[in-house]
Protein backbone atom coordinates (compact mmCIF):
# COMPACT_ATOMS: atom_id res chain seq x y z
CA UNK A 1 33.88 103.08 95.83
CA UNK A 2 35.39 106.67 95.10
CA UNK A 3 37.89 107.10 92.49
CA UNK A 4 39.80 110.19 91.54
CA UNK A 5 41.15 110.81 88.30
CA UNK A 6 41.28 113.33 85.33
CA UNK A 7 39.63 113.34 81.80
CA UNK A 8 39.87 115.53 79.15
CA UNK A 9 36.73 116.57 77.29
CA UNK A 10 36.06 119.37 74.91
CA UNK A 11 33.98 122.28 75.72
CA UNK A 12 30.56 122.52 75.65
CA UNK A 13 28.63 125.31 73.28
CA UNK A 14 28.10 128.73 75.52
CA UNK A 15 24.38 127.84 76.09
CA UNK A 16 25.74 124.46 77.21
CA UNK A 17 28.49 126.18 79.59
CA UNK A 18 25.75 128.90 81.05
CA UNK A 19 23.56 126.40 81.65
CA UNK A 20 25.95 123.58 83.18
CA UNK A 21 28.29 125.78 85.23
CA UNK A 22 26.17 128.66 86.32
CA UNK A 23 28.94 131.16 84.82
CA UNK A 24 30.23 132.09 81.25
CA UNK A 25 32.44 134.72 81.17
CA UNK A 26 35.27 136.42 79.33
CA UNK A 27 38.67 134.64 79.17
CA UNK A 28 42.42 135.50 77.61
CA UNK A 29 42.62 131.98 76.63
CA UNK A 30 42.73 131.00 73.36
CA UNK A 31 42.30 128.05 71.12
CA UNK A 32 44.76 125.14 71.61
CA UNK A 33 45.10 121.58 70.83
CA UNK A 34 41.99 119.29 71.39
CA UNK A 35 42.58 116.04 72.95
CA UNK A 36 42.04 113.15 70.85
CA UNK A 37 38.40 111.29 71.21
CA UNK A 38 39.71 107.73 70.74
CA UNK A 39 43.47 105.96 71.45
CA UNK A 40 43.18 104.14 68.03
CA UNK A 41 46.99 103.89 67.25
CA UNK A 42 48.09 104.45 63.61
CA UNK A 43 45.34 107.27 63.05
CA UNK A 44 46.32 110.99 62.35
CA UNK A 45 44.49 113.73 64.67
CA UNK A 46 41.73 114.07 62.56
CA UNK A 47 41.00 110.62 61.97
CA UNK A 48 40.76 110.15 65.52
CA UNK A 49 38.70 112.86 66.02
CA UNK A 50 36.34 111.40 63.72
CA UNK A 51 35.93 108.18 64.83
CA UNK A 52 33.25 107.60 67.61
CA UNK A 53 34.80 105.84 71.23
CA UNK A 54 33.74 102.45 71.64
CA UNK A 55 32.01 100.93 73.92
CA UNK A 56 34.76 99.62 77.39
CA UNK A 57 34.66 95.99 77.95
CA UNK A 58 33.69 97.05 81.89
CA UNK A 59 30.32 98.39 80.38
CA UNK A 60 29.07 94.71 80.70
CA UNK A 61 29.92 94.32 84.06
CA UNK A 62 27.68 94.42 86.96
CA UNK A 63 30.11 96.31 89.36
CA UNK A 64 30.79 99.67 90.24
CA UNK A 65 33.82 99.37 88.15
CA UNK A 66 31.30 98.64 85.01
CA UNK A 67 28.96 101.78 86.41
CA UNK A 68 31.99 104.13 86.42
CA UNK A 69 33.46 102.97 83.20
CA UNK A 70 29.52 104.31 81.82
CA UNK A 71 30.06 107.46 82.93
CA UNK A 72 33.54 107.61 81.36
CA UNK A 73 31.89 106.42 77.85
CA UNK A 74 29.24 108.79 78.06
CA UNK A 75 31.83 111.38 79.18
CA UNK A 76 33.69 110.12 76.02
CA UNK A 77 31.18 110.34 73.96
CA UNK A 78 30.30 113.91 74.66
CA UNK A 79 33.84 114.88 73.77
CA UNK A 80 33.68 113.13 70.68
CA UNK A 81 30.00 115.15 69.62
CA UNK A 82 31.60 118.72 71.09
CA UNK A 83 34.50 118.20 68.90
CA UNK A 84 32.95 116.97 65.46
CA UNK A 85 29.64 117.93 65.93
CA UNK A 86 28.69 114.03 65.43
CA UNK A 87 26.23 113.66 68.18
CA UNK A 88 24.66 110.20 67.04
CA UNK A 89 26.42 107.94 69.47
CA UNK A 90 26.02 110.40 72.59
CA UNK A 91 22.30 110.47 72.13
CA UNK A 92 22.28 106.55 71.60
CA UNK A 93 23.64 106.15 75.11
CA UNK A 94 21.95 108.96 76.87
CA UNK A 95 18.48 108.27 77.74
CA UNK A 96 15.62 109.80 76.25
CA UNK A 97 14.14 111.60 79.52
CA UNK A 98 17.70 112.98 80.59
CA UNK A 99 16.63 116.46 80.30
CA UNK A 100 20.57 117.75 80.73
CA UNK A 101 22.05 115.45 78.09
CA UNK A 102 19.46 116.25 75.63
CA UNK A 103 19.90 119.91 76.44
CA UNK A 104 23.71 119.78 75.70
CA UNK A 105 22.82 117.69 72.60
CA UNK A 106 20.71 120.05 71.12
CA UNK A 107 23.27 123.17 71.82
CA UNK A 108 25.94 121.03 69.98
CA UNK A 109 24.06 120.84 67.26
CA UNK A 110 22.70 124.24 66.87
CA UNK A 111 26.87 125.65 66.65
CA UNK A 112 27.65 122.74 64.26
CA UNK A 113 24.57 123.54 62.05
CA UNK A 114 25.26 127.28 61.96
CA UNK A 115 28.55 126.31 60.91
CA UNK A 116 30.45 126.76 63.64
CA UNK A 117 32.72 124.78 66.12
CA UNK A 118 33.90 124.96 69.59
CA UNK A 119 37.79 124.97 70.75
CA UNK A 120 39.34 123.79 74.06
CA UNK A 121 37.33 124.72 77.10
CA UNK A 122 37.76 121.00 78.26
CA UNK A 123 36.35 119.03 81.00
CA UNK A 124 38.00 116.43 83.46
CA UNK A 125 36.44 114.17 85.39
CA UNK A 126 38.42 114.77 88.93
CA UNK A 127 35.88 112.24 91.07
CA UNK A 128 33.60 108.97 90.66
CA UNK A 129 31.70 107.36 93.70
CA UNK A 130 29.61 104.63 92.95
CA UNK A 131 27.80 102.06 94.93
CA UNK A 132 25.59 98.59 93.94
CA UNK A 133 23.52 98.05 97.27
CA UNK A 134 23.57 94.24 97.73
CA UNK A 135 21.52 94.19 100.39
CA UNK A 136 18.28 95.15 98.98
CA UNK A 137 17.31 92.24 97.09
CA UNK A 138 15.79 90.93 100.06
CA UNK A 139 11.55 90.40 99.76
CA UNK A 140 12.08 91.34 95.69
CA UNK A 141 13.21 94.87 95.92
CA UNK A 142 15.44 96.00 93.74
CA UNK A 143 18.78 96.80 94.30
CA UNK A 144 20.13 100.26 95.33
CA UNK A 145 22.74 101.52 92.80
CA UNK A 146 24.11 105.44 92.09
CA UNK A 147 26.84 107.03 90.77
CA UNK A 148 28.12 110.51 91.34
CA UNK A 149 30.80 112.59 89.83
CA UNK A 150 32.09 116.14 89.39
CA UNK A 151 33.81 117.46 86.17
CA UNK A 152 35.90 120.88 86.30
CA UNK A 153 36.52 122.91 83.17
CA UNK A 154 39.16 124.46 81.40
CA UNK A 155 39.25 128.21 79.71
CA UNK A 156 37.04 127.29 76.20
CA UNK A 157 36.61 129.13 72.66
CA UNK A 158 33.20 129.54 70.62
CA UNK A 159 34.37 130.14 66.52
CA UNK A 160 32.23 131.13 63.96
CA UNK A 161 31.79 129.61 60.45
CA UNK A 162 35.08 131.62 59.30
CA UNK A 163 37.33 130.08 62.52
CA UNK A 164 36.99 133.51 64.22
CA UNK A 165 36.18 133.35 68.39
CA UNK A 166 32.83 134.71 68.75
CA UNK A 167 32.39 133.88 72.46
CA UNK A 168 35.06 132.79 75.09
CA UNK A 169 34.15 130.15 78.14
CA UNK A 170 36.00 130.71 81.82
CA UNK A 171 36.94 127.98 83.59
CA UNK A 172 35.17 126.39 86.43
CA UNK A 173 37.15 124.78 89.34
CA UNK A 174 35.47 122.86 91.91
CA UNK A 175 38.06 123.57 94.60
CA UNK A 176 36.05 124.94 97.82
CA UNK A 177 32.53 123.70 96.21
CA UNK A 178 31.49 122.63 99.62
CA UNK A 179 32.07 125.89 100.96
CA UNK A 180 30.52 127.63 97.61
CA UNK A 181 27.71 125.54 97.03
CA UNK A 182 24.47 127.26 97.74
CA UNK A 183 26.32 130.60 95.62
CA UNK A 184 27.38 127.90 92.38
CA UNK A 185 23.99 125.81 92.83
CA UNK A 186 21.25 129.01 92.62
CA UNK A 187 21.49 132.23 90.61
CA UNK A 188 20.30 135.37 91.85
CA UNK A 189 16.68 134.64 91.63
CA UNK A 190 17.02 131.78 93.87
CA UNK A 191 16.27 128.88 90.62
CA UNK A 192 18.15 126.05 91.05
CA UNK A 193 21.55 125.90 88.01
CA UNK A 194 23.23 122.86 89.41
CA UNK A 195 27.17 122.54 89.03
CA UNK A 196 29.49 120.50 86.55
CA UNK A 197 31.34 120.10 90.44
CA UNK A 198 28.35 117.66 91.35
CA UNK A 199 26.58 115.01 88.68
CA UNK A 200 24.55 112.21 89.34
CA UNK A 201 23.08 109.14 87.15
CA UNK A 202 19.63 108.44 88.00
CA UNK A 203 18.43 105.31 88.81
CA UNK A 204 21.36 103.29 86.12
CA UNK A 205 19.93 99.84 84.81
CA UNK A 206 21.61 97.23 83.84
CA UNK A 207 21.25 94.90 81.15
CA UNK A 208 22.77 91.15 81.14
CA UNK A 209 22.86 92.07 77.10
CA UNK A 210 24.09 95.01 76.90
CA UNK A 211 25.41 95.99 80.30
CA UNK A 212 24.71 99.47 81.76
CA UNK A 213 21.69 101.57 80.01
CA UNK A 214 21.58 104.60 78.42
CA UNK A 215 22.47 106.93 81.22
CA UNK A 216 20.21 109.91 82.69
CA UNK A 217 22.65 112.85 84.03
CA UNK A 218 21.58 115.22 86.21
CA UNK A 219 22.60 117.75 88.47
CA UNK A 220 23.20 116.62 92.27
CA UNK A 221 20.96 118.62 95.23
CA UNK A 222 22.34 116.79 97.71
């Protein structure tokens, strides 16, 4: 199934951004408001901000609505550790051998332990596809299931210990990515960068006790 739809997510660190998007540059946008990482009602901003999104009730399902609603928790989840530097529950439900999620876990906590803290820059999910292949269960094989997505960005702000910008993030839009992709996938020396514009989990498991696994995030070749 493909669906299309937006969600907000904080910034990654500038290492993060380089390394996800292929470009950091200089932008005239400023902090601003950070969207809040759970819809618990009652809470003030920074409560909210400070409490860890739980787990959907579609996680436990065996459908490509229960794959997608993984990737929006573990999109979730990475909002929540950009914007409190509280990475426990993002590396609890990112796989231990997902070399980008680990890579963006470590930046986060490199800013947050030098004391700094990263404003706006957000990310929005603007397509899932997903598939569970039913077909290949035939003669014991497993079955077939994948799930791709692309995220765009929003202008983002790095701040030092003292709240001051030390690095600004330009935004990445994935409008014309077809047409762009061999010039947003490769840098100059020809070594592959991979695009926020085109994500894939590999290989998702599920679980009949916990639902989906721990997802591994990667860049999509294809």
């Amino acid at each position: 199934m493909v669906r299309i739809h937006k969600v907000e997510l904080v910034a990654l660190s500038a290492a993060v951004a380089l390394a996800v998007s292929g470009c950091v540059g200089v932008s005239e946008e400023g902090a601003g408001n950070q969207p809040d990482a759970t819809a618990a009602s009652g809470s003030d901003p920074a409560q909210q901000a400070a409490e860890a999104p739980q787990p959907p009730a579609g996680l436990e399902e065996e459908t490509e609505e229960g794959l997608e609603a993984a990737v929006d928790y573990w999109v979730a989840l990475l909002n929540h550790a950009v914007a409190t530097g509280d990475t426990a529950s993002l590396k609890e439900f990112s796989a231990p051998d997902c070399s980008l999620c680990q890579e963006q876990i470590a930046a986060i906590d490199r800013v947050y332990a030098e004391g700094g803290s990263i404003a706006d820059g957000q990310f929005s999910i603007v397509e899932i596809s997903s598939s569970l292949d039913q077909f290949q269960e035939e003669d014991g094989d497993d079955k077939v299931a994948f799930a791709n997505f692309g995220m765009e960005r929003a202008a983002g702000e790095m701040l030092d210990s003292e709240g001051k910008a030390s690095g600004q993030i330009e935004p990445v839009s994935c409008q014309g990515i077809d047409s762009t992709w061999d010039e947003v996938a490769y840098d100059k020396d020809g070594t592959f960068i991979g695009s926020i514009c085109r994500l894939a989990v590999q290989e998702p498991e599920f679980d009949e006790t916990t639902g989906w696994q721990p997802l591994d995030v990667a860049f999509n070749a294809q």
